[in-house]
N, C-alpha and C. Protein backbone atom coordinates (compact mmCIF):
# COMPACT_ATOMS: atom_id res chain seq x y z
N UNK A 1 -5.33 47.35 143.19
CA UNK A 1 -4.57 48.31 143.96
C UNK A 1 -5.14 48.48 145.35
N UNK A 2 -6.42 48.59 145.29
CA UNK A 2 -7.29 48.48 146.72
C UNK A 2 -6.48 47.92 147.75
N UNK A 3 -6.76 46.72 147.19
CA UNK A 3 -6.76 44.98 147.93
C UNK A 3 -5.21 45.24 148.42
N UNK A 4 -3.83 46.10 147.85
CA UNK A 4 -2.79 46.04 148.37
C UNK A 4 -2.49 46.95 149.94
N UNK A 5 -3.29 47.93 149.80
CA UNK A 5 -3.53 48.77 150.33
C UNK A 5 -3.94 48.40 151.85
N UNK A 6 -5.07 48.58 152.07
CA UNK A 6 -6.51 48.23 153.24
C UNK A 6 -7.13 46.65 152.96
N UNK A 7 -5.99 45.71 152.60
CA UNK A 7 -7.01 44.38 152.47
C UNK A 7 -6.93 43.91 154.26
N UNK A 8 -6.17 44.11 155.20
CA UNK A 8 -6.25 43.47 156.38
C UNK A 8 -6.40 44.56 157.61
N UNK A 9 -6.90 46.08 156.76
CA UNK A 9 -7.22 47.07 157.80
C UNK A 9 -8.46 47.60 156.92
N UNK A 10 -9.60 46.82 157.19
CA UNK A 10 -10.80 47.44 157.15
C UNK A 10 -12.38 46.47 157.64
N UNK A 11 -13.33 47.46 157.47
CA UNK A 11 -14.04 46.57 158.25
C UNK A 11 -15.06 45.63 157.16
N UNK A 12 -14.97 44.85 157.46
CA UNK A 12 -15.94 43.52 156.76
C UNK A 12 -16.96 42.95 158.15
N UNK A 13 -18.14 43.21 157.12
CA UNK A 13 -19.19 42.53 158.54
C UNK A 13 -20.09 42.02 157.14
N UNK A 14 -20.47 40.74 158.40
CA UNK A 14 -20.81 39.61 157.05
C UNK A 14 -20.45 39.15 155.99
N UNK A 15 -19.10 38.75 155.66
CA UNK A 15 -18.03 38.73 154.71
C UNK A 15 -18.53 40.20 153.63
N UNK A 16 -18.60 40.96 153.98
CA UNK A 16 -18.78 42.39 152.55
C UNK A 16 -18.30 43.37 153.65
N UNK A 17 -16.90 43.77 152.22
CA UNK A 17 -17.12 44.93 152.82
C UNK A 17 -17.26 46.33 151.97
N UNK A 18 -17.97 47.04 152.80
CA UNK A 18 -18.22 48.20 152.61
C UNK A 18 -17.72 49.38 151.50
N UNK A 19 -16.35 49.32 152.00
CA UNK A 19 -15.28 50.45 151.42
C UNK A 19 -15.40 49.92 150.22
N UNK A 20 -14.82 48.84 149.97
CA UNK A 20 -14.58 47.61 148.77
C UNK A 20 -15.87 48.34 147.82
N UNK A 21 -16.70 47.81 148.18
CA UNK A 21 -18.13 48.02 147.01
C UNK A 21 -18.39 49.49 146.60
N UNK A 22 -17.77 50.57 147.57
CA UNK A 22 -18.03 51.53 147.16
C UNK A 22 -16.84 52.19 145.98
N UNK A 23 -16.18 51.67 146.63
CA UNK A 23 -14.42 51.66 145.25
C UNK A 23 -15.28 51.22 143.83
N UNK A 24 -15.35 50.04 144.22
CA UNK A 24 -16.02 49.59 142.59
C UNK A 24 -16.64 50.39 142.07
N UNK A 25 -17.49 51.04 142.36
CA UNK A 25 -18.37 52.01 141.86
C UNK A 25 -17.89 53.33 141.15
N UNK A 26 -16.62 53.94 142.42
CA UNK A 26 -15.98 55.31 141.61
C UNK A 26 -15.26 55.02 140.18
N UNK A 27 -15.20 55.92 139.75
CA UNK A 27 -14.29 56.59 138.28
C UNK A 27 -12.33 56.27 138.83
N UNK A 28 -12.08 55.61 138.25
CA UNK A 28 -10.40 54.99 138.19
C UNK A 28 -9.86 56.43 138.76
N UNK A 29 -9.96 57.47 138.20
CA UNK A 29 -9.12 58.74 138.95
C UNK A 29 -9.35 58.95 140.44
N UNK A 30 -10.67 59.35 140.38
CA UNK A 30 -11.11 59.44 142.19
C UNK A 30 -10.72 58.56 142.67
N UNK A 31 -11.09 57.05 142.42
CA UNK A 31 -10.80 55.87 143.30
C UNK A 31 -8.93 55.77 143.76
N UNK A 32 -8.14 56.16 142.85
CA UNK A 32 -6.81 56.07 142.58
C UNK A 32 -6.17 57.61 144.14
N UNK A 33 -7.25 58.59 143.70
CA UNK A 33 -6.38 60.00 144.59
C UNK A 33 -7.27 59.68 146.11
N UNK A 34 -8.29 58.89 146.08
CA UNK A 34 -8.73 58.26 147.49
C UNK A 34 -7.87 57.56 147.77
N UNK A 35 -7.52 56.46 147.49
CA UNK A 35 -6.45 55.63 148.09
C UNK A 35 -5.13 55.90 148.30
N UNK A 36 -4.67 57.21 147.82
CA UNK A 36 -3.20 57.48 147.85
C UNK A 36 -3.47 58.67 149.22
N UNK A 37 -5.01 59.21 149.14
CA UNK A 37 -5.00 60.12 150.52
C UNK A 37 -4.85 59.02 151.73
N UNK A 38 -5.84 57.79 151.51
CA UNK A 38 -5.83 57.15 152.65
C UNK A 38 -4.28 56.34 153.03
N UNK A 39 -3.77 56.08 152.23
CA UNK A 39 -2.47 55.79 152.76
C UNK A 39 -1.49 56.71 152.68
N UNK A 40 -1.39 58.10 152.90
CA UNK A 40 -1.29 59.10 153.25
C UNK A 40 -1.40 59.31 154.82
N UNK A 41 -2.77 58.82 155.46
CA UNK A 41 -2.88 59.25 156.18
C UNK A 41 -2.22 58.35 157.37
N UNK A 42 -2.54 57.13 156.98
CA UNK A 42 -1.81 55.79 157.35
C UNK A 42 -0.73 56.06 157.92
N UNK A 43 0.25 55.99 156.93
CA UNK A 43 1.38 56.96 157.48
C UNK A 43 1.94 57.93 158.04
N UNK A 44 1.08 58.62 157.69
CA UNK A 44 2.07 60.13 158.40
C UNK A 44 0.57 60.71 159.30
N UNK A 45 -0.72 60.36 159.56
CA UNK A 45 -1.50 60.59 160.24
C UNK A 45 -2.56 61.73 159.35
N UNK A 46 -2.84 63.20 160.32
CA UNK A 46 -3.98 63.83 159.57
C UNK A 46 -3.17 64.68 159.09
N UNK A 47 -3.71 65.16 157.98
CA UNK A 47 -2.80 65.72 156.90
C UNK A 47 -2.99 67.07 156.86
N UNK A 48 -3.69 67.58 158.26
CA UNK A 48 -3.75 69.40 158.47
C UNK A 48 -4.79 69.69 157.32
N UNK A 49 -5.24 69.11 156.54
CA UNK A 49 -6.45 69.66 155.74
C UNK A 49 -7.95 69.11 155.93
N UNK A 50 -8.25 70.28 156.37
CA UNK A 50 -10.09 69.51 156.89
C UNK A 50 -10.66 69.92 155.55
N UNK A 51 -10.06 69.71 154.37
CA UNK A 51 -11.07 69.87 153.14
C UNK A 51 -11.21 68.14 152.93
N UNK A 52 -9.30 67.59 153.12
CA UNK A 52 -9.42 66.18 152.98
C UNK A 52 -9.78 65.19 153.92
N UNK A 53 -9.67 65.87 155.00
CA UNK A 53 -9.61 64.98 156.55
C UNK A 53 -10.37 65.61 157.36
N UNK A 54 -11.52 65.13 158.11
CA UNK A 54 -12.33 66.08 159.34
C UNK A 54 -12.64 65.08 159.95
N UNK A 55 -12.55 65.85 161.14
CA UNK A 55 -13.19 65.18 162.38
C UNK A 55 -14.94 65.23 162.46
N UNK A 56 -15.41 63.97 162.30
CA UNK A 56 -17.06 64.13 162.50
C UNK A 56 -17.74 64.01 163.56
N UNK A 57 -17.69 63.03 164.35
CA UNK A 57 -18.69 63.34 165.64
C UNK A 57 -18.47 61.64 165.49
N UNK A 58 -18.34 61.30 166.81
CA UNK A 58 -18.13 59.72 168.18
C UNK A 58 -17.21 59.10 167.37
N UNK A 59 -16.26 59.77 167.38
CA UNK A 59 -14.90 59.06 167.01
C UNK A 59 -14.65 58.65 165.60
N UNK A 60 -15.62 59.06 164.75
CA UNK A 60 -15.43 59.38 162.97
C UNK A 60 -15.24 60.05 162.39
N UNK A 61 -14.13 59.83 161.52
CA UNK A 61 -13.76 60.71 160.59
C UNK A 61 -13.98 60.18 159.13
N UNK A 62 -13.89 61.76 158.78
CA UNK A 62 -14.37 61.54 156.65
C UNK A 62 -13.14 62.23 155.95
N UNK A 63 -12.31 60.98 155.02
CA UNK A 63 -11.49 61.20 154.44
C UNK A 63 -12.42 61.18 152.59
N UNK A 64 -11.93 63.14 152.31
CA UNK A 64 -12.89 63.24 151.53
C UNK A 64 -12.47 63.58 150.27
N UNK A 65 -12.49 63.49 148.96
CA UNK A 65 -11.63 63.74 147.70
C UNK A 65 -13.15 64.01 147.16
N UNK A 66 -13.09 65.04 146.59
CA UNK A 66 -14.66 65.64 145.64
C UNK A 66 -15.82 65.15 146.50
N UNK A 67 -16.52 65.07 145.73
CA UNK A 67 -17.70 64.31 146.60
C UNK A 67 -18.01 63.33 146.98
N UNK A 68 -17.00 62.29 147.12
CA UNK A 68 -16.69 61.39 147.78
C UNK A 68 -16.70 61.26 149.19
N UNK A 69 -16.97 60.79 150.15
CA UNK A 69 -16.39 60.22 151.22
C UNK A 69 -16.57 58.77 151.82
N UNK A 70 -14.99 58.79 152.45
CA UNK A 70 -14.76 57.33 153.47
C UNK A 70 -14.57 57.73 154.78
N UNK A 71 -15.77 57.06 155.53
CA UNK A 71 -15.86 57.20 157.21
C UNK A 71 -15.26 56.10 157.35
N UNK A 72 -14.40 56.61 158.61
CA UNK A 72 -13.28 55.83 159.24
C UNK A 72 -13.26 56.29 160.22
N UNK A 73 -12.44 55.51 161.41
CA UNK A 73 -12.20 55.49 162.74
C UNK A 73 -10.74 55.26 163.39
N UNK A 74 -9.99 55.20 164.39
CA UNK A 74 -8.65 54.68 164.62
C UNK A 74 -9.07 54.12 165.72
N UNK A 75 -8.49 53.16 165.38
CA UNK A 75 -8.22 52.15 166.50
C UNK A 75 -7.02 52.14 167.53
N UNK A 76 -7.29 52.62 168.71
CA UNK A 76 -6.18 52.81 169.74
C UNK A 76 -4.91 53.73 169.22
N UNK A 77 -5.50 55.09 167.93
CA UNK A 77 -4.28 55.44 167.37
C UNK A 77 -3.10 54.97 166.42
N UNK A 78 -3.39 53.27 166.40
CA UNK A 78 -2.56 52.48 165.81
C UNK A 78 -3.05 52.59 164.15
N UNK A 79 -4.12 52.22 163.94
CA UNK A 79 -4.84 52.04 162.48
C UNK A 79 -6.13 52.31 162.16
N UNK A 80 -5.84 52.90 160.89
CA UNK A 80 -7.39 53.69 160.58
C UNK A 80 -7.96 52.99 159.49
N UNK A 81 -9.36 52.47 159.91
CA UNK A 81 -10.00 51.73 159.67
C UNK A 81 -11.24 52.08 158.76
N UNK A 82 -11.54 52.39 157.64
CA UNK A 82 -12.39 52.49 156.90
C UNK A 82 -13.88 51.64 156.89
N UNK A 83 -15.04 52.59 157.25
CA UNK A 83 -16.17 51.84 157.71
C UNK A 83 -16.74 51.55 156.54
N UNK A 84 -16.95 52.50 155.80
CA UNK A 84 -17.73 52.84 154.37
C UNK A 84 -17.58 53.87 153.92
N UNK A 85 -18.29 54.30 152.04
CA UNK A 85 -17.82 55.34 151.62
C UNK A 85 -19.19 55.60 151.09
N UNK A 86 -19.67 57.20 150.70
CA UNK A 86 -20.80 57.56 150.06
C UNK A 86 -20.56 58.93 149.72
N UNK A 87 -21.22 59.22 148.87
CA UNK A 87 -20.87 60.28 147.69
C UNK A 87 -21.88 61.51 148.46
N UNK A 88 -21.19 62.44 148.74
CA UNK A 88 -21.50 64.08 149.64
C UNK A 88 -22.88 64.24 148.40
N UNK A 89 -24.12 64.59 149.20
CA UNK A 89 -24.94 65.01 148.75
C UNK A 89 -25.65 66.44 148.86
N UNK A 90 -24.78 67.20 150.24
CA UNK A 90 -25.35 68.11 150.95
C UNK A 90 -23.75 68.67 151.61
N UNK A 91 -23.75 69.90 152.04
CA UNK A 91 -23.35 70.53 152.86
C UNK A 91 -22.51 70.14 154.05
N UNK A 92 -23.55 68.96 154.99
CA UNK A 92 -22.37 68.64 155.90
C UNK A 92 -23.15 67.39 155.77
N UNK A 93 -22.13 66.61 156.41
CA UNK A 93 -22.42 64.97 156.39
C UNK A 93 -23.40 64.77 156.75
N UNK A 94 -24.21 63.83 155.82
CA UNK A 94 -25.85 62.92 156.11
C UNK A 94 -25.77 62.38 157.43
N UNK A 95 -26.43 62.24 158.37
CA UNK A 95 -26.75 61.96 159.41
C UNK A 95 -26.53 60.68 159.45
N UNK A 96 -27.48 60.03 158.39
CA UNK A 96 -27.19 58.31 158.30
C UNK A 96 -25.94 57.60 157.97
N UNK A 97 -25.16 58.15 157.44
CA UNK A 97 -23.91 57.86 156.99
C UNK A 97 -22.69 57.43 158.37
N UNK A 98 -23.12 58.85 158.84
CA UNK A 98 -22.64 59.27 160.51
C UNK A 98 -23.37 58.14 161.78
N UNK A 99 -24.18 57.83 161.14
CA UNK A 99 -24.74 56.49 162.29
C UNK A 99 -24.33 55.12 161.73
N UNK A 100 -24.21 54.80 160.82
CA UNK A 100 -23.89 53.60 160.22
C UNK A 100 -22.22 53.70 160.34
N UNK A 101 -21.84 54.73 160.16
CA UNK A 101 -19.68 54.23 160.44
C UNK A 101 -20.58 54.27 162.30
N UNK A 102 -20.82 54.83 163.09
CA UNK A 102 -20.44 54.87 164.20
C UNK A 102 -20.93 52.95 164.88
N UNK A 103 -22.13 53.00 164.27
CA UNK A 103 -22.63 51.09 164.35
C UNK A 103 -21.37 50.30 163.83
N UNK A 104 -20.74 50.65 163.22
CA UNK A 104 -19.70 49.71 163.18
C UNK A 104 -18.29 50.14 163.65
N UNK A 105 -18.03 51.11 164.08
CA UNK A 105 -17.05 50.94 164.64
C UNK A 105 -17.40 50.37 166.70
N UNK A 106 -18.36 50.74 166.76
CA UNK A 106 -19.04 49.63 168.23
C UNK A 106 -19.10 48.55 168.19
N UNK A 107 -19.24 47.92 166.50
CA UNK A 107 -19.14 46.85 166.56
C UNK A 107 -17.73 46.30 166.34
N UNK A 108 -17.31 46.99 165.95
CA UNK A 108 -15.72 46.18 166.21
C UNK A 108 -15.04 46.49 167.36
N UNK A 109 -14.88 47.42 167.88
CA UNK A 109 -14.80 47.78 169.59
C UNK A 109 -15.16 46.32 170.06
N UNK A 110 -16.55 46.23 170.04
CA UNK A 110 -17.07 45.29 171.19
C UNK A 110 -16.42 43.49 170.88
N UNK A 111 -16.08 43.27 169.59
CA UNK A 111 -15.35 42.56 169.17
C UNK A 111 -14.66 41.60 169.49
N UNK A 112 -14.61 40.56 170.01
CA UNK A 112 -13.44 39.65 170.78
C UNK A 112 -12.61 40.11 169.78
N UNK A 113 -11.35 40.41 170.63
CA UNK A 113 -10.02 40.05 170.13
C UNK A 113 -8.91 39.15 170.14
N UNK A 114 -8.40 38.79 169.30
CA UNK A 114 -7.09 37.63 169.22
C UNK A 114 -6.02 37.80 170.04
């Protein structure tokens, strides 16, 4: 179901990606009401709930279902791009989490494009 979803809008660095491995990991329910938020958002944009959707800091956002989250970014407004996902351990987002989506969304920025 993933793979129908975000197979040609997300980020892969070094053929792995990120989002992908962290899916594998969740429970079939979470993994199932994550992916129906994120193409949710796809579509119709932010969904007015900062329980599910917040703005984090240098252009990342955490699309969040329980203690879950997927940091993501948009690209020129057009498509939102899933960096990686990691399970809320604290209060407000881990710092490292918040530096690692922002390293890769610079790195796809800086990116040749087609």
């Amino acid at each position: 179901m993933f793979d129908d979803v975000l197979q040609d809008y997300e980020i892969v660095k070094d053929g792995r990606s990120y989002v992908e491995e962290f899916f594998q990991e969740l429970p079939r329910d979470l993994k199932s009401r994550l992916i129906r938020l994120i193409e949710f958002i796809a579509d119709h944009g932010d969904p007015g709930n900062k329980k599910k959707f917040r703005y984090e800091d240098g252009g990342i956002y955490a699309i969040k279902q329980g203690q879950a989250r997927v940091y993501s970014f948009f690209d020129a407004g057009r498509f939102i791009l899933p960096t990686h996902g990691a399970l809320k351990k604290q209060q407000k987002a881990n710092p490292e989490d918040l530096a690692r989506a922002k390293r890769l969304r610079e790195a796809y920025l800086k990116a040749p494009r087609m």
